[in-house]
C-alpha atoms as a PDB file:
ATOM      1  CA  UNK A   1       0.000   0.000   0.000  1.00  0.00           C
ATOM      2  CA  UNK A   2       1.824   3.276  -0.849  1.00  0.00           C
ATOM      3  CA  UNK A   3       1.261   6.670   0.969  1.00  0.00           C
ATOM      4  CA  UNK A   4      -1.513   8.059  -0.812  1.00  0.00           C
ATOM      5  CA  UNK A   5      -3.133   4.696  -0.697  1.00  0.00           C
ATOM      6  CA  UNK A   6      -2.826   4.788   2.651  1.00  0.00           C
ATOM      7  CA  UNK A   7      -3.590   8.181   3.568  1.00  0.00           C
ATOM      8  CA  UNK A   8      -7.234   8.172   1.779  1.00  0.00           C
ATOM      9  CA  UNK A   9      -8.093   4.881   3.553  1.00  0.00           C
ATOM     10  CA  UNK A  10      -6.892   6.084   6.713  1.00  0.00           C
ATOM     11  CA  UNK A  11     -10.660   7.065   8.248  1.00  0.00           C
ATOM     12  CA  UNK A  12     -11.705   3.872   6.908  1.00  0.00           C
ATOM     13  CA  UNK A  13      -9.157   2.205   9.757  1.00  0.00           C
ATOM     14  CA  UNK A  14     -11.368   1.799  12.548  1.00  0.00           C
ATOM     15  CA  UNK A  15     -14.186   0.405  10.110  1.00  0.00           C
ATOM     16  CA  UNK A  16     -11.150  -2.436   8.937  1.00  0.00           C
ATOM     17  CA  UNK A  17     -10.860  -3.099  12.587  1.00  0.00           C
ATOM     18  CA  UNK A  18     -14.180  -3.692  13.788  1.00  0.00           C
ATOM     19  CA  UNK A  19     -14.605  -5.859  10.785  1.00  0.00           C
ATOM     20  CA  UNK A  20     -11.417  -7.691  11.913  1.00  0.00           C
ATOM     21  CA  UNK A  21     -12.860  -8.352  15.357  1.00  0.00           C
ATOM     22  CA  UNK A  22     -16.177  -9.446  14.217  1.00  0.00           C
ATOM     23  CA  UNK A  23     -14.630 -12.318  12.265  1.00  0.00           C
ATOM     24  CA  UNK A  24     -12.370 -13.231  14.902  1.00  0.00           C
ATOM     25  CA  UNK A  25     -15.531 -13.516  16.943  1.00  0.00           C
ATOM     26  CA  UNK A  26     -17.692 -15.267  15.087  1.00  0.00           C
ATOM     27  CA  UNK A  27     -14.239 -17.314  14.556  1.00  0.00           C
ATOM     28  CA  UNK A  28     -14.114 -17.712  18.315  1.00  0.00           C
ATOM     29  CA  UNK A  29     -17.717 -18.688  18.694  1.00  0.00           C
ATOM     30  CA  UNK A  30     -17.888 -21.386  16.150  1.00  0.00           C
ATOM     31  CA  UNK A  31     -15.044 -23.154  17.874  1.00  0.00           C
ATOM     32  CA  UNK A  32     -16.637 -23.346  20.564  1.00  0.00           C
ATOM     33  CA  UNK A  33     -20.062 -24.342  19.398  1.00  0.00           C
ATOM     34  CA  UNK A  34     -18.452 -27.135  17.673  1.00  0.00           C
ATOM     35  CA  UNK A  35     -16.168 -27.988  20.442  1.00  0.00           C
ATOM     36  CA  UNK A  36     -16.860 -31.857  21.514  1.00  0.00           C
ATOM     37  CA  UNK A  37     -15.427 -31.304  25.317  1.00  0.00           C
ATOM     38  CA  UNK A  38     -17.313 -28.299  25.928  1.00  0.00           C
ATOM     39  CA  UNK A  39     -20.437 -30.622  25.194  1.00  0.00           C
ATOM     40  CA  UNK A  40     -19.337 -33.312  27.049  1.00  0.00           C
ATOM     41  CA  UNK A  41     -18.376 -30.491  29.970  1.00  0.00           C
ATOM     42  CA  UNK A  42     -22.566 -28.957  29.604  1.00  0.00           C
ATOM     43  CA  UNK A  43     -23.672 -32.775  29.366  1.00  0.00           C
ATOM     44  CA  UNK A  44     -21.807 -33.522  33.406  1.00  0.00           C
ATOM     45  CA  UNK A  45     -22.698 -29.566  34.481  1.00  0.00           C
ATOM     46  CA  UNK A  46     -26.522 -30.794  33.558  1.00  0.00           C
ATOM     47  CA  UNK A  47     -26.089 -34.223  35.508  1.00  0.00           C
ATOM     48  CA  UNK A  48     -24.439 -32.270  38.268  1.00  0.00           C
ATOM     49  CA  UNK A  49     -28.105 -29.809  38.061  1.00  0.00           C
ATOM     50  CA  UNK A  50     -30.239 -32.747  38.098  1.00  0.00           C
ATOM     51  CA  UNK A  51     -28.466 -34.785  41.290  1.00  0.00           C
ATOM     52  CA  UNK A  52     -28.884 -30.727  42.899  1.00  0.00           C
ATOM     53  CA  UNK A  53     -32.285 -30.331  41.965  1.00  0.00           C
ATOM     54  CA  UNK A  54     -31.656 -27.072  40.777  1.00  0.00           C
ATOM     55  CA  UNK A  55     -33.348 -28.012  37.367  1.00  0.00           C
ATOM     56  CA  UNK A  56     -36.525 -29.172  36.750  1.00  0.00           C
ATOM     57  CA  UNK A  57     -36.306 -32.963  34.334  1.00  0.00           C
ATOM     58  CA  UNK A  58     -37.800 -31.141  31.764  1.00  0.00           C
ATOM     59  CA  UNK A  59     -35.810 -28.506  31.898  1.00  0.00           C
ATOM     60  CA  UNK A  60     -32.666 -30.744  31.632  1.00  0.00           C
ATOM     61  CA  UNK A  61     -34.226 -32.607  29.020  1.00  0.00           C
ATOM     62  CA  UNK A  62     -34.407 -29.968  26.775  1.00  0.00           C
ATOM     63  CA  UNK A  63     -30.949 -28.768  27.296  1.00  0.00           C
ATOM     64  CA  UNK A  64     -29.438 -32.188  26.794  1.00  0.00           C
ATOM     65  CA  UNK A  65     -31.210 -32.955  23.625  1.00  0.00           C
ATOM     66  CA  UNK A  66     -29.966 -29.496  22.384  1.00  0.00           C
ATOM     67  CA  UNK A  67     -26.401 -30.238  23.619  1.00  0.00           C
ATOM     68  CA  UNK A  68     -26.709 -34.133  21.686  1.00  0.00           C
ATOM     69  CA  UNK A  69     -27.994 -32.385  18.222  1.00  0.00           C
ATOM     70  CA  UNK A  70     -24.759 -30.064  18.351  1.00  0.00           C
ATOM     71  CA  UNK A  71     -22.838 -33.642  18.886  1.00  0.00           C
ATOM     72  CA  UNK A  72     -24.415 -35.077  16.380  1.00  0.00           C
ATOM     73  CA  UNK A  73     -24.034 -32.292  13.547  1.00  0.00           C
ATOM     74  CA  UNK A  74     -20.814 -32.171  14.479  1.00  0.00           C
ATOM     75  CA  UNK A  75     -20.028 -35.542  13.884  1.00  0.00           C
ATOM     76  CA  UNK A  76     -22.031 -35.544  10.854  1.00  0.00           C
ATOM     77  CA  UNK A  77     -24.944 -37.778  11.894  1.00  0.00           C
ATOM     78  CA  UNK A  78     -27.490 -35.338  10.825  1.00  0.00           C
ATOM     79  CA  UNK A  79     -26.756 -35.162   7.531  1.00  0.00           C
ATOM     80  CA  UNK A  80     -26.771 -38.861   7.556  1.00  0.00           C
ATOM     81  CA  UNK A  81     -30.499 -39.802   8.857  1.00  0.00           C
ATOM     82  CA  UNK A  82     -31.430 -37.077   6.234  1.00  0.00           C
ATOM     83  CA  UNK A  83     -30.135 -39.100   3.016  1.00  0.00           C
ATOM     84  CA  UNK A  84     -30.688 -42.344   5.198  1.00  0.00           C
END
C-alpha cells in the first residue's frame, strides 16, 4: 500500500478493525459451538443440576437434547439420517 493509498483509507481504519474483530468472533464462537469437550463439559454440568435439583427434568431434558444435536451435527450424523 503506498502513501496516498494509505492516507485516503486512513478514516476507513477503525471500520477495517471492527470488521477484523467481528470475524475473529464469530471465529471464536464457532469453535466453541463445535467444540466436543465443551459438550461433554454442559452434558456432566446438567447431571451435576439434576443430582442438585436445581433443574426441573424437563428442563434438563431440553438442554441435553440441544447439547446431543450439536454432537451429532458435528459428527455428521445429521446429515446422515437425512439421506438415510
Amino acid at each position: 500500500m503506498g502513501l496516498i493509498t494509505g492516507l485516503l483509507t486512513l478514516p476507513l481504519a477503525p471500520v477495517r478493525g471492527t470488521a477484523w474483530l467481528a470475524e475473529r468472533i464469530q471465529e471464536q464462537a464457532e469453535n466453541e459451538l463445535y467444540d466436543e469437550s465443551a459438550i461433554h463439559q454442559a452434558l456432566i454440568e446438567l447431571e451435576d443440576a439434576r443430582e442438585a435439583g436445581e433443574l426441573s427434568d424437563e428442563e434438563i431434558d431440553d438442554a441435553e437434547n440441544a447439547l446431543l444435536e450439536r454432537l451429532m451435527a458435528i459428527r455428521g450424523f445429521a446429515g446422515e439420517e437425512r439421506n438415510g
